[in-house]
Protein backbone atom coordinates (compact mmCIF):
# COMPACT_ATOMS: atom_id res chain seq x y z
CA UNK A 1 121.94 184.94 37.09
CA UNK A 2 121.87 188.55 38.02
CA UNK A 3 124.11 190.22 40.43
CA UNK A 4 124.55 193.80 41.71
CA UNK A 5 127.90 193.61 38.95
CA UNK A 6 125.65 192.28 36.17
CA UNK A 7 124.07 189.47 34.04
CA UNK A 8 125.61 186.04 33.95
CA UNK A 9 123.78 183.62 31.20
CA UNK A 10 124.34 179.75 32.71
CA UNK A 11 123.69 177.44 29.45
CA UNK A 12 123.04 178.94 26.39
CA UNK A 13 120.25 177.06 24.70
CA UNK A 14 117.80 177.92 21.21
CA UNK A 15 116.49 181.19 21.53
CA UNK A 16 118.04 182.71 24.73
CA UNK A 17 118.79 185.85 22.99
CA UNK A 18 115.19 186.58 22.70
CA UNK A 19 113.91 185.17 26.69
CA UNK A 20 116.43 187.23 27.06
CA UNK A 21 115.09 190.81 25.68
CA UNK A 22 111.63 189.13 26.84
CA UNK A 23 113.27 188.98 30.33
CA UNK A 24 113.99 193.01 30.44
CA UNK A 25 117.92 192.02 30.16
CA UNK A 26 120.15 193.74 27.41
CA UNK A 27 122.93 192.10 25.90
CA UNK A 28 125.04 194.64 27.24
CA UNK A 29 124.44 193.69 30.59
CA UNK A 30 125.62 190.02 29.66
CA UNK A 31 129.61 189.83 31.35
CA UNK A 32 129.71 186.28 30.89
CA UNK A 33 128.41 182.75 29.26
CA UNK A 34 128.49 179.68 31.52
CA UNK A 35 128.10 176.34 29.79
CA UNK A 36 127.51 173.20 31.84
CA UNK A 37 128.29 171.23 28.77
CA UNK A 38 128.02 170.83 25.45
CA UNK A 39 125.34 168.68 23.72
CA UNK A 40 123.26 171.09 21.17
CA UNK A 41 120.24 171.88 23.65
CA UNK A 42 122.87 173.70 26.09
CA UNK A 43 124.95 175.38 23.52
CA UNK A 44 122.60 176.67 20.24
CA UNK A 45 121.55 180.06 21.64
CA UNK A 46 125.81 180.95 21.88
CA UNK A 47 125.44 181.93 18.11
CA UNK A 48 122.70 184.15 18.45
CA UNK A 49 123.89 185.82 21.30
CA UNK A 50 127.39 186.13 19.05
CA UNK A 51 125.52 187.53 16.04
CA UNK A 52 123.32 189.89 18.08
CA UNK A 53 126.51 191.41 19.80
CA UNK A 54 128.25 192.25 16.33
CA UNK A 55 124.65 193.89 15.28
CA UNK A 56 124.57 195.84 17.89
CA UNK A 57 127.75 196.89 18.57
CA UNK A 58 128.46 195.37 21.20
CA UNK A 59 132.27 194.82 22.01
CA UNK A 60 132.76 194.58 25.64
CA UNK A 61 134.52 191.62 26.78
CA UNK A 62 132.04 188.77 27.44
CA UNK A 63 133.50 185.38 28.55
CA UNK A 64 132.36 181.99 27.69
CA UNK A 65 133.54 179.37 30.87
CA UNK A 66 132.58 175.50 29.66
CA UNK A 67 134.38 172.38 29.55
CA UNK A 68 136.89 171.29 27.32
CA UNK A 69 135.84 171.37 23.83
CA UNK A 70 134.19 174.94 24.33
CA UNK A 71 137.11 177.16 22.52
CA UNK A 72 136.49 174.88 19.64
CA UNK A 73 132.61 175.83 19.77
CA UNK A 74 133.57 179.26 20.02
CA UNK A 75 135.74 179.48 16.88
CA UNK A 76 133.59 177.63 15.17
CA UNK A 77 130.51 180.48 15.85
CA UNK A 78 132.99 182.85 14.87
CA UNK A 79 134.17 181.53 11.56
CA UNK A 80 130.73 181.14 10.94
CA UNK A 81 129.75 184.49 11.30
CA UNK A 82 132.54 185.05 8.74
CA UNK A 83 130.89 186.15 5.54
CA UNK A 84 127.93 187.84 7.02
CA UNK A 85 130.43 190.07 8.80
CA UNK A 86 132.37 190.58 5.55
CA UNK A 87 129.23 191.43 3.45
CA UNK A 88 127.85 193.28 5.77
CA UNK A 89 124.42 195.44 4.90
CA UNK A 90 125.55 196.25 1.58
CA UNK A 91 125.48 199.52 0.85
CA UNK A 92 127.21 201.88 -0.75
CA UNK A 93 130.20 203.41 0.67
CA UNK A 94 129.72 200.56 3.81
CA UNK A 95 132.64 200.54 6.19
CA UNK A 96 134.12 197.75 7.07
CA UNK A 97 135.72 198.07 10.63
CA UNK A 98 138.30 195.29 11.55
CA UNK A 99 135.95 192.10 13.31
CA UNK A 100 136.55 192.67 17.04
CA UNK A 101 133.82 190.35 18.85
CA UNK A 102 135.13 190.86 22.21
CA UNK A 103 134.99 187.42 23.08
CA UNK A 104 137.40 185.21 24.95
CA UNK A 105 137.18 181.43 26.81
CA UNK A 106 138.14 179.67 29.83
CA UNK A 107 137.65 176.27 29.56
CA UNK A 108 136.68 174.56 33.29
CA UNK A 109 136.63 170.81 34.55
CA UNK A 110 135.53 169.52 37.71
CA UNK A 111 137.15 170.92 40.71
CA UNK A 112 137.63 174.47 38.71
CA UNK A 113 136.90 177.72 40.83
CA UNK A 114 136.50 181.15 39.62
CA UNK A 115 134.60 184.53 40.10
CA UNK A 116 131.64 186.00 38.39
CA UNK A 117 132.40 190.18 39.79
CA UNK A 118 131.63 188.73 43.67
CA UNK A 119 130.16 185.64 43.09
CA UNK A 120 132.65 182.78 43.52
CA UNK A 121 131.69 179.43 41.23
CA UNK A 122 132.55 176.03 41.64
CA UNK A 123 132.27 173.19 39.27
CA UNK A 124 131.94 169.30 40.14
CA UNK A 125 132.11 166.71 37.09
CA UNK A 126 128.74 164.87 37.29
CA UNK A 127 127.50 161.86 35.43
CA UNK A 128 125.60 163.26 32.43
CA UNK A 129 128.75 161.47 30.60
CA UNK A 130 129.82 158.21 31.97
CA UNK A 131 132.33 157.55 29.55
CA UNK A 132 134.96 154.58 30.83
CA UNK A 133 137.03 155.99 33.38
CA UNK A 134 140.65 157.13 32.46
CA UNK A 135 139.75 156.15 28.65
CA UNK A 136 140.30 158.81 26.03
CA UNK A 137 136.66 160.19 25.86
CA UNK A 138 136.49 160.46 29.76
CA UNK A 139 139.63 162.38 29.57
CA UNK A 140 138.36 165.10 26.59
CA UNK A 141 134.96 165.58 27.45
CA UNK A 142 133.36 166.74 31.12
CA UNK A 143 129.81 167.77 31.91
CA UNK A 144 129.81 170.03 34.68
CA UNK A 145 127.13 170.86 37.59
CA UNK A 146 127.74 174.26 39.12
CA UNK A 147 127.75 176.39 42.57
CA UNK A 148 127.73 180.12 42.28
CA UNK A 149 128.13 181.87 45.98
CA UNK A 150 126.81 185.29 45.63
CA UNK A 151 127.34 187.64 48.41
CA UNK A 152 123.61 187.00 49.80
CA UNK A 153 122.82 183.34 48.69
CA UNK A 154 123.69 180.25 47.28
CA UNK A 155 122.83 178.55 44.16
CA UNK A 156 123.37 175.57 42.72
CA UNK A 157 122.66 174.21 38.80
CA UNK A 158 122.85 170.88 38.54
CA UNK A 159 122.98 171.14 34.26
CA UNK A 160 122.36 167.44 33.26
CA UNK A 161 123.11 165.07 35.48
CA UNK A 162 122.65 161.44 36.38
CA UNK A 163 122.67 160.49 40.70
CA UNK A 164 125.99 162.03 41.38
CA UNK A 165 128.19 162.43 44.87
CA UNK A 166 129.99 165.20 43.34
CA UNK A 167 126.65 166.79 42.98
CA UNK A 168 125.56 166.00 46.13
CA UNK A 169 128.54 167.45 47.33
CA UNK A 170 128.86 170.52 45.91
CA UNK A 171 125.10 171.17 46.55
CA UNK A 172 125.43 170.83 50.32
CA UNK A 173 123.68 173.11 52.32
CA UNK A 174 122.60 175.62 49.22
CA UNK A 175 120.06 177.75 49.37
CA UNK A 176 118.41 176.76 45.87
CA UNK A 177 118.92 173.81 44.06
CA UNK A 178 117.78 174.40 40.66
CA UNK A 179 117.98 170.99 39.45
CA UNK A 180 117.20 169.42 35.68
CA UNK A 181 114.48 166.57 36.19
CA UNK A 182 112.99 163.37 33.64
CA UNK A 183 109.63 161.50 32.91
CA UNK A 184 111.81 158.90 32.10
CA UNK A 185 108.25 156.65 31.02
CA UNK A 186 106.71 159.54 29.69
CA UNK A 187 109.81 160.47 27.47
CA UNK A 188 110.37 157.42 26.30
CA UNK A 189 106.89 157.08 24.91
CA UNK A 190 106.87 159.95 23.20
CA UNK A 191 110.31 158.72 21.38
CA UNK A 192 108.50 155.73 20.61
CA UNK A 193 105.25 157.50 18.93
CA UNK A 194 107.32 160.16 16.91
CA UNK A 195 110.51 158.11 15.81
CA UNK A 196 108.65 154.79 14.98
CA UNK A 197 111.40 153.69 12.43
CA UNK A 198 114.00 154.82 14.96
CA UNK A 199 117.10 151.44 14.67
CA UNK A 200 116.48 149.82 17.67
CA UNK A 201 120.14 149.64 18.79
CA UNK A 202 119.88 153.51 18.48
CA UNK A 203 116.83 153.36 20.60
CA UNK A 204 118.10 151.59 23.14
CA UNK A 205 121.17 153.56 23.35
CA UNK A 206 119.01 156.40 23.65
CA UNK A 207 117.13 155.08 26.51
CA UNK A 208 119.97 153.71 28.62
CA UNK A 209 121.30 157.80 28.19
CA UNK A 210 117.60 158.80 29.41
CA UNK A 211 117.64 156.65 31.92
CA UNK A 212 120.98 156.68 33.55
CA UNK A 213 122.05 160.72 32.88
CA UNK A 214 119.09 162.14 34.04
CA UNK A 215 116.84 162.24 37.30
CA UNK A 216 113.94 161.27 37.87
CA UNK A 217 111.35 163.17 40.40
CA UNK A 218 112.33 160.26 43.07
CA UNK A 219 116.19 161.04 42.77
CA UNK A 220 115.91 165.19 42.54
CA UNK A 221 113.94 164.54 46.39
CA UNK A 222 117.10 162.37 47.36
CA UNK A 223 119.36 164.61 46.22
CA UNK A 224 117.50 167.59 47.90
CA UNK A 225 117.24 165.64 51.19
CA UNK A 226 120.58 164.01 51.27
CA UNK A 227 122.58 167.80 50.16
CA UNK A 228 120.22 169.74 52.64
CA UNK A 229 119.23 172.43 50.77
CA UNK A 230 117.10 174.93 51.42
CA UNK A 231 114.53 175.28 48.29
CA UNK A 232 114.12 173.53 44.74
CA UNK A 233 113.39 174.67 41.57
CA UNK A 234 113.22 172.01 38.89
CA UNK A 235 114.16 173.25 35.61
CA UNK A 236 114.88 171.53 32.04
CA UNK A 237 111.74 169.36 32.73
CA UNK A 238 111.38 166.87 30.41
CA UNK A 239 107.60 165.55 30.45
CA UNK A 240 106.13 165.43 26.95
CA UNK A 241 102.50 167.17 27.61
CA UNK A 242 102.34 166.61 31.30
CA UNK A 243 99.11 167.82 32.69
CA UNK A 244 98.64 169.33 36.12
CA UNK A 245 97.59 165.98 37.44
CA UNK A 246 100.65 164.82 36.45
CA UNK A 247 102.72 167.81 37.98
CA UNK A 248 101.62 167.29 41.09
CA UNK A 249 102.61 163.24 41.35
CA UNK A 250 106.02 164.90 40.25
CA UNK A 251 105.93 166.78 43.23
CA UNK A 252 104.43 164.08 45.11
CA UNK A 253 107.16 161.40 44.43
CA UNK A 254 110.10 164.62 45.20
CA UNK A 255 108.34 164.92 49.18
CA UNK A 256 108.67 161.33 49.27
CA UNK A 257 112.75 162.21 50.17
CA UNK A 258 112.47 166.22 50.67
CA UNK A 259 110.16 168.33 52.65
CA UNK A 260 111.38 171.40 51.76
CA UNK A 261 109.63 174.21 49.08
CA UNK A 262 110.03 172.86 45.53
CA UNK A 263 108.60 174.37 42.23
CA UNK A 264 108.71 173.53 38.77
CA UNK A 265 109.48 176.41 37.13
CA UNK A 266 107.91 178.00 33.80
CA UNK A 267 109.79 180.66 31.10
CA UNK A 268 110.73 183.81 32.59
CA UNK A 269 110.22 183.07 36.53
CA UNK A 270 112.51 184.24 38.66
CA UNK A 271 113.88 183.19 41.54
């Protein structure tokens, strides 16, 4: 996301630090990490972006906001930059300056508001995790879809989500939806082809999670119709080797609920 006040990274995934550079945008300009959740896809890039900061020099405050759970991810990337901080390059006569990685966290749930410089966020607790309500799990972990109001537009990320009102909600009336999206058969035979010896109690664990805590092309158009909003990008596609024939039944089955613009976006678009 970037603002008149700077660059705001939203999910943090393998090899951001380098779409990033790719992307024209310097770490430096980087104020702040925002983390929808954490499963590994969402998360790996934080490292690099850690590591990259140290190398460079880097020590203006950045903040990481994500749900409960992400201090402990943070302190864990630290740590683990540990002893490559401590041996540094070395050479002789090497300082060693005292570790100062200019990082801090706010952990968020659903219902949290804060501001990014003048863009005002808002995150709603969606159903990427639909652990047992009030049990222990439901209570620790949160995955989080997110609104950020900049002064000239609104945006909203859905991060991983199953059909949600709090999404639905909190996406009324935005300007862009950029919204995660599933070949749910398409997936699942891909699964099937490159994990042949995959336990089938594992398998079908994994499928009920495809199935249920993600959205299909039908269910981003619902969700686009029912919030009202203005434009759609899909994002986070997952469609093992789609073709352009199959793109465009994607788009097909969204304009079955929403008549609005929609595009499925590609590395390094902008929006």
């Amino acid at each position: 996301l970037l603002t008149g006040d700077g660059a705001y990274v939203v999910d943090s995934g393998d090899g951001v630090s380098e779409q990033l550079a790719r992307a024209n945008v310097s770490l430096r300009q980087v104020k702040a990490v925002v983390l929808s959740h954490l499963h590994f896809d969402h998360t790996a890039g934080l490292f690099g972006i850690s590591r990259l900061r140290w190398q460079t020099s880097i020590t203006s405050p950045l903040t990481i906001y994500g749900p409960p759970g992400t201090q402990q991810l943070v302190d864990g990337i630290l740590s683990a930059m540990g002893p490559a901080v401590e041996a540094g390059y070395a050479y002789p006569g090497e300082p060693h300056p005292p570790f100062h990685p200019g990082i801090s966290v706010v952990e968020i749930r659903g219902g949290a508001t804060f501001d990014l410089g003048a863009t005002h966020v808002t995150a709603a607790k969606n159903t990427h995790y639909t652990f047992p309500p009030g049990s222990a799990d439901d209570r620790k972990f949160e995955s989080l879809s997110l609104r950020f109001d900049t002064p000239g537009r609104s945006i909203v990320y859905t991060g991983d989500t199953g059909v949600s009102a709090a999404v639905e909600r909190l996406a009324r009336g935005a300007d862009l939806l950029v919204s995660e999206m599933i070949d749910y058969d398409g997936t699942v035979a891909e699964i099937r082809r490159t994990s042949p010896a995959m336990p089938p109690a594992a398998l079908n664990g994994l499928e009920t999670h495809l199935r249920d805590h993600h959205l299909t092309p039908a269910q981003v158009g619902e969700l686009a119709h029912t919030a009202g909003v203005h434009a759609v990008v899909v994002t986070h596609l997952s469609a093992p080797e789609a073709d352009a024939g199959q793109t465009l039944e994607y788009l097909r089955q969204i304009a079955q609920s929403y008549s609005g613009p929609v595009i499925i976006a590609r590395d390094l678009e902008g929006f």
